[in-house]
PDB file of N, CA and C in Angstrom:
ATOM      1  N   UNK A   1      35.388 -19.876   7.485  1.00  0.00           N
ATOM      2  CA  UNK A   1      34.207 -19.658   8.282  1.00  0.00           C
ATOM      3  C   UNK A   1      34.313 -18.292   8.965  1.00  0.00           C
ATOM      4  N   UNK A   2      33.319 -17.991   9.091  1.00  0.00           N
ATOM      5  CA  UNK A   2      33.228 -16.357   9.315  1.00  0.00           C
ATOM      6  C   UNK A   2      32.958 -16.275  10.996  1.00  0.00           C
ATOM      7  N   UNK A   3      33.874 -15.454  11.399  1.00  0.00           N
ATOM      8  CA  UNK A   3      33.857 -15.407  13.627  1.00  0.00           C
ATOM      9  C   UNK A   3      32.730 -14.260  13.755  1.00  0.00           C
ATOM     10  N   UNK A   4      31.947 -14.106  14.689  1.00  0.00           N
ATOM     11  CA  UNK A   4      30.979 -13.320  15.132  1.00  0.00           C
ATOM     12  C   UNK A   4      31.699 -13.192  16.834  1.00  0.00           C
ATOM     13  N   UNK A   5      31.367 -11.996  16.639  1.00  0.00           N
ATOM     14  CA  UNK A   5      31.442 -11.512  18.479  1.00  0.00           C
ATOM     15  C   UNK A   5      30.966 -12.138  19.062  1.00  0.00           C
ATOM     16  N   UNK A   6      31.142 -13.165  20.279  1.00  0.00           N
ATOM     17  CA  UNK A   6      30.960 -13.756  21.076  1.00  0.00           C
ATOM     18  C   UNK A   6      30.945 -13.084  22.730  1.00  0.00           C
ATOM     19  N   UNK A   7      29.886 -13.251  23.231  1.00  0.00           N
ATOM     20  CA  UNK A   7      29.903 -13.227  24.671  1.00  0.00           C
ATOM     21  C   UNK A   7      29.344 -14.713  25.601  1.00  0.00           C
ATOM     22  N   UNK A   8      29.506 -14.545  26.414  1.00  0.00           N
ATOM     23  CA  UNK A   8      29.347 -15.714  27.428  1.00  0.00           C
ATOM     24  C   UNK A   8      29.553 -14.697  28.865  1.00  0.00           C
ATOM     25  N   UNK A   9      28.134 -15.471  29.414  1.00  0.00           N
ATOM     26  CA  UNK A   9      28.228 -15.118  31.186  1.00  0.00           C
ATOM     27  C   UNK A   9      27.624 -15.847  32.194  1.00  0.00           C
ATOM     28  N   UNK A  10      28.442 -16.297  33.223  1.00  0.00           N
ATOM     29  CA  UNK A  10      28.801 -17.153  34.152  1.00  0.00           C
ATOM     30  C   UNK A  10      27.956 -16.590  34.951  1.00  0.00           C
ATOM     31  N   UNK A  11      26.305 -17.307  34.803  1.00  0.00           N
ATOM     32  CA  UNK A  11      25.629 -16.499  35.654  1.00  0.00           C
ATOM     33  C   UNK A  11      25.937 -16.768  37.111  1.00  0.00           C
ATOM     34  N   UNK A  12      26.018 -17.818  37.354  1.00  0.00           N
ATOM     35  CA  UNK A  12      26.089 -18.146  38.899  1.00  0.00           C
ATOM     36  C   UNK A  12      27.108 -17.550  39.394  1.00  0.00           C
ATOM     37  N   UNK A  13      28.339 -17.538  39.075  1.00  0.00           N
ATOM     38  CA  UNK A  13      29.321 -16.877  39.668  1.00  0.00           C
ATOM     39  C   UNK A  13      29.018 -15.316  39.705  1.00  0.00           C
ATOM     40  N   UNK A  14      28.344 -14.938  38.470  1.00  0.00           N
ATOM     41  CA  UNK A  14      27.701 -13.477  38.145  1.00  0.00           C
ATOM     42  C   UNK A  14      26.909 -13.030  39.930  1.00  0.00           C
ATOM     43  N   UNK A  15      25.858 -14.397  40.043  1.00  0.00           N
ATOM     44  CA  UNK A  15      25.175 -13.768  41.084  1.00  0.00           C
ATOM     45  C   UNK A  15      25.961 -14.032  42.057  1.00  0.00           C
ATOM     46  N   UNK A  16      26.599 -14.643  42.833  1.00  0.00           N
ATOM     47  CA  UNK A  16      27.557 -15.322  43.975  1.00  0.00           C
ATOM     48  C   UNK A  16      28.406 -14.077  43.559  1.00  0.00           C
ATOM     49  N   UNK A  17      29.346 -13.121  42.781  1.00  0.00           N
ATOM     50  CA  UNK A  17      29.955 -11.692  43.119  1.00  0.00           C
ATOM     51  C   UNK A  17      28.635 -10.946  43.773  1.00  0.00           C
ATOM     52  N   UNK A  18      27.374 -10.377  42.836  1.00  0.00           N
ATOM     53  CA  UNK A  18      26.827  -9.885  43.415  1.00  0.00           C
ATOM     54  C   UNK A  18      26.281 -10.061  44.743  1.00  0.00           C
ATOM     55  N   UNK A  19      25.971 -11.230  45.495  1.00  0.00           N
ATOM     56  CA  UNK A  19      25.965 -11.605  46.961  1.00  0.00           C
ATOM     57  C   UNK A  19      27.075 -11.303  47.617  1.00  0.00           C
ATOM     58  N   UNK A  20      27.709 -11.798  47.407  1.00  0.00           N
ATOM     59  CA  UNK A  20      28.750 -11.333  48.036  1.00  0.00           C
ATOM     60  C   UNK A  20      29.874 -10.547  47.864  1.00  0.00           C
ATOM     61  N   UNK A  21      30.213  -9.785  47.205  1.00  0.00           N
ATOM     62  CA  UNK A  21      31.047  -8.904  46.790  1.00  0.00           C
ATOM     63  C   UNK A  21      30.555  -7.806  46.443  1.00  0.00           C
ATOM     64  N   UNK A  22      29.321  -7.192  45.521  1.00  0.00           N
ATOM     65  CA  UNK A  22      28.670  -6.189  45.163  1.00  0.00           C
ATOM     66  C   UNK A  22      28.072  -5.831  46.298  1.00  0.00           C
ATOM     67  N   UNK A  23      27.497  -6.262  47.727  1.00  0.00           N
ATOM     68  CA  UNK A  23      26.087  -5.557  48.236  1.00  0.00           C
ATOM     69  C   UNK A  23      26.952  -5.252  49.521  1.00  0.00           C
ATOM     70  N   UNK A  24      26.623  -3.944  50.340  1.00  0.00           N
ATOM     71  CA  UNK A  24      27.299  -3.790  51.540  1.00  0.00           C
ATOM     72  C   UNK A  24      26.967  -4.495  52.640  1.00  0.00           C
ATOM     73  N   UNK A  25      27.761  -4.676  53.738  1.00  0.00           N
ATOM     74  CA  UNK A  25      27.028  -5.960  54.760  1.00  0.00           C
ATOM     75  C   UNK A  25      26.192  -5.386  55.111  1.00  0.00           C
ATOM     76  N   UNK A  26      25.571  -4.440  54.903  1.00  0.00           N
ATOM     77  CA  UNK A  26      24.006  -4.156  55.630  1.00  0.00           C
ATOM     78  C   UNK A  26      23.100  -4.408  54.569  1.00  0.00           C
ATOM     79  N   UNK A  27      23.551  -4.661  53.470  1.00  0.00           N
ATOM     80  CA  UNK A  27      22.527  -4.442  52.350  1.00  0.00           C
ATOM     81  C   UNK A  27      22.043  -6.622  52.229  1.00  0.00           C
ATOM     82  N   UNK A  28      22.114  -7.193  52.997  1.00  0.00           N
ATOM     83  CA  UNK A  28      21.749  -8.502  52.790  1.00  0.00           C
ATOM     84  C   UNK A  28      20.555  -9.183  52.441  1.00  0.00           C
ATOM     85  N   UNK A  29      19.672  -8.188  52.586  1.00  0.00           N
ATOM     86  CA  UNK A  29      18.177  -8.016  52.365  1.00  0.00           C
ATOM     87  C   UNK A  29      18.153  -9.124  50.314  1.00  0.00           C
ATOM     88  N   UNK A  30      18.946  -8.360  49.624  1.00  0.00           N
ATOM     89  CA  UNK A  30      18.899  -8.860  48.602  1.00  0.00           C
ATOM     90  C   UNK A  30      19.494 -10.215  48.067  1.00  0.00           C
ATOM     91  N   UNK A  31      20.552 -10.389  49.343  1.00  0.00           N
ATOM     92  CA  UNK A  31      20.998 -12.044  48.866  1.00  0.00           C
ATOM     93  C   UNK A  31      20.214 -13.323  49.222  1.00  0.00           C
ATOM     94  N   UNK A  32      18.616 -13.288  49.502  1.00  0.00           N
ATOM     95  CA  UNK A  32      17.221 -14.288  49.860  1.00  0.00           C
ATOM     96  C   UNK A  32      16.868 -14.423  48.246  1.00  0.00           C
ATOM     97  N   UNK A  33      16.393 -13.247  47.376  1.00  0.00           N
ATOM     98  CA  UNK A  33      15.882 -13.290  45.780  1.00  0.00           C
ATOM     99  C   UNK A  33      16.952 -13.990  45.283  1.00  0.00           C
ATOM    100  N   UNK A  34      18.493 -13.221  45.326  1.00  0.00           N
ATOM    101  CA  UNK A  34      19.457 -13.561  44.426  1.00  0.00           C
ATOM    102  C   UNK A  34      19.618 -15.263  44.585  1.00  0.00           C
ATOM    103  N   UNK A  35      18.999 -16.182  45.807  1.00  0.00           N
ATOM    104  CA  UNK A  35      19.627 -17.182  46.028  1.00  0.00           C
ATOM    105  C   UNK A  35      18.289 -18.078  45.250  1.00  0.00           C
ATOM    106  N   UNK A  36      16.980 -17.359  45.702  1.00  0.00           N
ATOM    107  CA  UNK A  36      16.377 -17.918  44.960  1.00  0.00           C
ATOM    108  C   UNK A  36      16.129 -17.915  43.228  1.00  0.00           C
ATOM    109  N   UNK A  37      16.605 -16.768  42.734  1.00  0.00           N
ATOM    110  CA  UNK A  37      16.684 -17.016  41.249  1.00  0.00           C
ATOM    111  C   UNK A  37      18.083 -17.700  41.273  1.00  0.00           C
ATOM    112  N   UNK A  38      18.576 -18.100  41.931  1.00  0.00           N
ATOM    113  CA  UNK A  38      19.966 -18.930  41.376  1.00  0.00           C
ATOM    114  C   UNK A  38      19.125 -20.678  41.274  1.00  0.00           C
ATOM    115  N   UNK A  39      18.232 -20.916  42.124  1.00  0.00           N
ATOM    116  CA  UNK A  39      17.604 -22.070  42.642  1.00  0.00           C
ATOM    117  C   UNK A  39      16.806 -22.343  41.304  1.00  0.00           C
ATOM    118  N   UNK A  40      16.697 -21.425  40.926  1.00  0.00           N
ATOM    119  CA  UNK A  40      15.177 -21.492  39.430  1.00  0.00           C
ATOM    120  C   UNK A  40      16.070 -21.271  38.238  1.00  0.00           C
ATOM    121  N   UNK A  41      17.365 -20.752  38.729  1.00  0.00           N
ATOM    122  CA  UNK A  41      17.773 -21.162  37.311  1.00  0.00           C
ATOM    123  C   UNK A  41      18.670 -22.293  37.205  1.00  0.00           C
ATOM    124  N   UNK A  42      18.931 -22.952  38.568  1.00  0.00           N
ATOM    125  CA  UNK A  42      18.957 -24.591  38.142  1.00  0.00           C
ATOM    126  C   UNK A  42      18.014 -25.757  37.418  1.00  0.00           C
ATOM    127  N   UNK A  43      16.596 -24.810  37.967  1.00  0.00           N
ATOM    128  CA  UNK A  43      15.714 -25.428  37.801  1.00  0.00           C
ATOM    129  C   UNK A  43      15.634 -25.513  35.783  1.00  0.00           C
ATOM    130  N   UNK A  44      15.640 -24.073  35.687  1.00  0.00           N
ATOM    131  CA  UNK A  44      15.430 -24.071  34.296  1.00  0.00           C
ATOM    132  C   UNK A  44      16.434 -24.761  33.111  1.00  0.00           C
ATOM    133  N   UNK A  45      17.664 -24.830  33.578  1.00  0.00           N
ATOM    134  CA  UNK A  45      18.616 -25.509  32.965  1.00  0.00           C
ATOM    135  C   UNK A  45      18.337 -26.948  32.957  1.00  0.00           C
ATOM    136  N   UNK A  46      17.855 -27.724  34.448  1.00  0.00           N
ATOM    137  CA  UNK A  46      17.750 -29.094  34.268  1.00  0.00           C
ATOM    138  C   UNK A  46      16.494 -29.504  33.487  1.00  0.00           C
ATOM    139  N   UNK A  47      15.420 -28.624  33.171  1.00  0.00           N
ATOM    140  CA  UNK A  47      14.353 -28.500  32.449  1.00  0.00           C
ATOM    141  C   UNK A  47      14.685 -28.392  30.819  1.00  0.00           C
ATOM    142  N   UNK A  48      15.722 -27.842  30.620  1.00  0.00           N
ATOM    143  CA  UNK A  48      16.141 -27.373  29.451  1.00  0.00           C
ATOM    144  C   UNK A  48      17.364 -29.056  28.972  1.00  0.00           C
ATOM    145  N   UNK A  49      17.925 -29.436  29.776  1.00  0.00           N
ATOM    146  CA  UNK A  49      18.231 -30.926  29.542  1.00  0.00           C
ATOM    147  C   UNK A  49      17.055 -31.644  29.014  1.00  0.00           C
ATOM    148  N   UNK A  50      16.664 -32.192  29.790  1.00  0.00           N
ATOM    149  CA  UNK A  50      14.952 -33.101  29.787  1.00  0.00           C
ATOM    150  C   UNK A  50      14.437 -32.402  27.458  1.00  0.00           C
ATOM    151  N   UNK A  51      14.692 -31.497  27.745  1.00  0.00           N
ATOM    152  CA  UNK A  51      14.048 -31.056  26.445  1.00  0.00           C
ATOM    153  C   UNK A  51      14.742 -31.497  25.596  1.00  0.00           C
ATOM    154  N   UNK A  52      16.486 -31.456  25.710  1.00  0.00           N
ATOM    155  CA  UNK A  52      16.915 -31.582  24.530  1.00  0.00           C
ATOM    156  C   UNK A  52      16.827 -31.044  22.915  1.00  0.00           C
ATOM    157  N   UNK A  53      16.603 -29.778  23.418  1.00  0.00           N
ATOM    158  CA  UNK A  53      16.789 -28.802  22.141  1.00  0.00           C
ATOM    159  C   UNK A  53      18.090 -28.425  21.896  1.00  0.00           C
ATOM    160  N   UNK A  54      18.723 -28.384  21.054  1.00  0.00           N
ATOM    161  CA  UNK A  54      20.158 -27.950  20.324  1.00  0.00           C
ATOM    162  C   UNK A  54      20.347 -26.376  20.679  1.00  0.00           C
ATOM    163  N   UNK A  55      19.346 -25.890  20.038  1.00  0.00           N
ATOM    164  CA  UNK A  55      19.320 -24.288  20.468  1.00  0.00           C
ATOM    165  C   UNK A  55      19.336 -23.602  21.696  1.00  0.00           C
ATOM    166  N   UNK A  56      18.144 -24.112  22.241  1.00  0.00           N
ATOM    167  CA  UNK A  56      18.789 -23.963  23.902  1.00  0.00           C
ATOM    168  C   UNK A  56      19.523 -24.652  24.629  1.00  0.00           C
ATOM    169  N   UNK A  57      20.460 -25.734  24.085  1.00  0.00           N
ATOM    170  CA  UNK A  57      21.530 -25.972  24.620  1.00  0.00           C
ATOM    171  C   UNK A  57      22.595 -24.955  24.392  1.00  0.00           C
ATOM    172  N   UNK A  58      22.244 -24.442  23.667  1.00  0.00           N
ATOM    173  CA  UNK A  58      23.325 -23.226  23.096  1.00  0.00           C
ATOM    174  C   UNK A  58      23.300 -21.865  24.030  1.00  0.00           C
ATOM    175  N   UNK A  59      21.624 -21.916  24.242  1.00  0.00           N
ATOM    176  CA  UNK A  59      21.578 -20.280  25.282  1.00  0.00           C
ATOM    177  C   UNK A  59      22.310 -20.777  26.818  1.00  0.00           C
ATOM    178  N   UNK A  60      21.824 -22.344  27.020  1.00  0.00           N
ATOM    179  CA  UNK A  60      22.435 -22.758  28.626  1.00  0.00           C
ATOM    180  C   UNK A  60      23.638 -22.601  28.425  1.00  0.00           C
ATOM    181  N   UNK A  61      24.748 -22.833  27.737  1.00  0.00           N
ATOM    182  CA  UNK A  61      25.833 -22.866  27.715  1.00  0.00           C
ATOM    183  C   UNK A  61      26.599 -21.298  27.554  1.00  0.00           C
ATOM    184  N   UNK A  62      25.741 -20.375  27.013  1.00  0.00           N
ATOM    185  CA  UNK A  62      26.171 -18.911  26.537  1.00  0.00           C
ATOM    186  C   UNK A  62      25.761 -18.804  28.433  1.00  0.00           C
ATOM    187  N   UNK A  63      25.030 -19.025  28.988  1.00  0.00           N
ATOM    188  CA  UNK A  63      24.707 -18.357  30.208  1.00  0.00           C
ATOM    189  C   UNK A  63      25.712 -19.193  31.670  1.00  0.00           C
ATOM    190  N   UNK A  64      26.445 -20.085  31.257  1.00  0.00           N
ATOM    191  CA  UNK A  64      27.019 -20.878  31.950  1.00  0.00           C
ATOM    192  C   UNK A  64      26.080 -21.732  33.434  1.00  0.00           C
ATOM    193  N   UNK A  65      25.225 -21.905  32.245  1.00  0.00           N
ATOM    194  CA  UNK A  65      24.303 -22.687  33.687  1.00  0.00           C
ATOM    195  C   UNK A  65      24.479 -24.561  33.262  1.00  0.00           C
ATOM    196  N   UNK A  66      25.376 -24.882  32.014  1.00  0.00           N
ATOM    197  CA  UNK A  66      25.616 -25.966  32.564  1.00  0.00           C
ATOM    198  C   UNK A  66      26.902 -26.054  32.846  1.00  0.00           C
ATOM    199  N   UNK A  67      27.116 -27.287  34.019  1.00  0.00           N
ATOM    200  CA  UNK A  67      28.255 -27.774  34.363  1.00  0.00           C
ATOM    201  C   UNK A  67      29.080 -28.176  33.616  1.00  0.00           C
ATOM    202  N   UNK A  68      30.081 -27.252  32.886  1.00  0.00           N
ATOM    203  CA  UNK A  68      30.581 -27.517  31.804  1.00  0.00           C
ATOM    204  C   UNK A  68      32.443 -26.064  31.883  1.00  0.00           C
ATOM    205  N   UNK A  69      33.610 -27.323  32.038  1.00  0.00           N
ATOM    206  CA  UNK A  69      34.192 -26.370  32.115  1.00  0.00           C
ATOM    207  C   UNK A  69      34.429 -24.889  31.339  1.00  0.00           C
ATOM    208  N   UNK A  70      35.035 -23.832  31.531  1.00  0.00           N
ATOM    209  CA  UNK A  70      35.101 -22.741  30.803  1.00  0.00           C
ATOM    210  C   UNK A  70      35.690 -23.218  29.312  1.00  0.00           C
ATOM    211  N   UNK A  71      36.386 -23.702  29.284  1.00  0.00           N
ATOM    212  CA  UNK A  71      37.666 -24.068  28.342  1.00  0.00           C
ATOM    213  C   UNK A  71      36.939 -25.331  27.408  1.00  0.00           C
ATOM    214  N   UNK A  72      35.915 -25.855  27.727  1.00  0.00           N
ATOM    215  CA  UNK A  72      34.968 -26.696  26.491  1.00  0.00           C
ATOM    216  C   UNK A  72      33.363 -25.871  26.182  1.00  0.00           C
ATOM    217  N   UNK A  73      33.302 -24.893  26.800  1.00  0.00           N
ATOM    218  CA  UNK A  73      31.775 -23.908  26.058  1.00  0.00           C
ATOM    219  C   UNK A  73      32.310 -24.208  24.547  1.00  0.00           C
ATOM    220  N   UNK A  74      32.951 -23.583  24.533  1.00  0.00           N
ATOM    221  CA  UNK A  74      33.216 -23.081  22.736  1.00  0.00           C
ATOM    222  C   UNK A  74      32.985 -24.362  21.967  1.00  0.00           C
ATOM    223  N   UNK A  75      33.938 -25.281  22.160  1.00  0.00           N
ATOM    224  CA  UNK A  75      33.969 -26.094  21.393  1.00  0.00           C
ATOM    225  C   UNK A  75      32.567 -26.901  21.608  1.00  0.00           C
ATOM    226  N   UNK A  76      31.935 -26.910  22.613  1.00  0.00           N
ATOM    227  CA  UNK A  76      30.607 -27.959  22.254  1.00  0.00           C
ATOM    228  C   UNK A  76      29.691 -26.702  21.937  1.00  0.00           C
ATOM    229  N   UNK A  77      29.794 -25.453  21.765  1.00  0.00           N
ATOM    230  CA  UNK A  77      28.569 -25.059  21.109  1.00  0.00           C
ATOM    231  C   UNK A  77      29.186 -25.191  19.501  1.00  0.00           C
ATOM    232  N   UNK A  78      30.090 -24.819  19.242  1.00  0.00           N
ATOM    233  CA  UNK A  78      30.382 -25.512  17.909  1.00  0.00           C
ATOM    234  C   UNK A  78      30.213 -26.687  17.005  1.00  0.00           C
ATOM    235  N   UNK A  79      30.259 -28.037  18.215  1.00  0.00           N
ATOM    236  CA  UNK A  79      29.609 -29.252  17.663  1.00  0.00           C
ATOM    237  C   UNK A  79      28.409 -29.081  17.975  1.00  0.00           C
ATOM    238  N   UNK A  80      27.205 -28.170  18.574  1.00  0.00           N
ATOM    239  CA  UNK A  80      25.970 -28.666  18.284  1.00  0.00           C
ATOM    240  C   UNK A  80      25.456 -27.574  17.443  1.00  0.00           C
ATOM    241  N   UNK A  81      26.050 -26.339  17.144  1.00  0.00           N
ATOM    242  CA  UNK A  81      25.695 -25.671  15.516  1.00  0.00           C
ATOM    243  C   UNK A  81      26.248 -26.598  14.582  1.00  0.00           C
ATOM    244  N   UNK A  82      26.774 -27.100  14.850  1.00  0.00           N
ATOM    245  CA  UNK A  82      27.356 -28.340  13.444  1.00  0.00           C
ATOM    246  C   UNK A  82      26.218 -28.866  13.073  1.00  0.00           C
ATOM    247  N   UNK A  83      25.397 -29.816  14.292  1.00  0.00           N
ATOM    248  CA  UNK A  83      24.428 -30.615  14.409  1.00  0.00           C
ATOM    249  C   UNK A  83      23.355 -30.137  13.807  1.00  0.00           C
ATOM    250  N   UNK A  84      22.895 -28.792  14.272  1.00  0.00           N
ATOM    251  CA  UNK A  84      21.616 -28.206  13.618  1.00  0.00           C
ATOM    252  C   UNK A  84      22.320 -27.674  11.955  1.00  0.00           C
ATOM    253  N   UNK A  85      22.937 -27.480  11.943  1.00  0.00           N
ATOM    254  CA  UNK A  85      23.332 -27.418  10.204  1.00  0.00           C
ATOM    255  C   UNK A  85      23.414 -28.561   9.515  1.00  0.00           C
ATOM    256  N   UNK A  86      23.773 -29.326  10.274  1.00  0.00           N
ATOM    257  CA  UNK A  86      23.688 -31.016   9.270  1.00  0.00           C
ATOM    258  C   UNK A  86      21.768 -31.726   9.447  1.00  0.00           C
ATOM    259  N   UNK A  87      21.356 -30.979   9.954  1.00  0.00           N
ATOM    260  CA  UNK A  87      19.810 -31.439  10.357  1.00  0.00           C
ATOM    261  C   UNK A  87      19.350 -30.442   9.397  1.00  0.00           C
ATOM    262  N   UNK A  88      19.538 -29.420   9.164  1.00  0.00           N
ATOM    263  CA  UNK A  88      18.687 -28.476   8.481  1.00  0.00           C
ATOM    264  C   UNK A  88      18.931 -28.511   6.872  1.00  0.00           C
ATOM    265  N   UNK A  89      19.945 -29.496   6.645  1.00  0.00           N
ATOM    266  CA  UNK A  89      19.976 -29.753   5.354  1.00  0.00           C
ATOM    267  C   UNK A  89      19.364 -30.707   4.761  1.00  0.00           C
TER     268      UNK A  89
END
């Protein structure tokens, strides 16, 4: 089986550095948006459950918006490209 470059990013932790680690303490103005797109992209992930699409279980998991340790991403996006390859046949 053939490996493709892989990325993955931990958005929440992504934004939680940028709140707090990226912005200077005067610059706080921006951690109100950052908290609310963190809020909407719970939203969109638990929306993206409810759907139960294979494929975008695949983008939630590349973006680490589900609760899912680091050390099992790989392997369950692997069993659900399995899934859509055994469906598409």
């Amino acid at each position: 089986m053939k490996k493709e470059l892989e990325f993955r990013v931990n958005t929440m932790n992504l934004l939680n550095e940028i709140a707090d680690c990226g912005l200077k303490e005067k610059t706080g103005i921006l951690k109100v948006p950052l908290n609310v797109f963190r809020v909407l992209l719970a939203r969109v992930a638990q929306r993206a459950i409810e759907l139960d699409d294979p494929k975008l279980h695949i983008l939630m998991l590349s973006l680490g918006l589900y609760n899912v340790p680091d050390m099992e991403i790989s392997n369950m996006i692997e069993k659900i490209e399995q899934k859509i390859n055994d469906n598409e046949k």
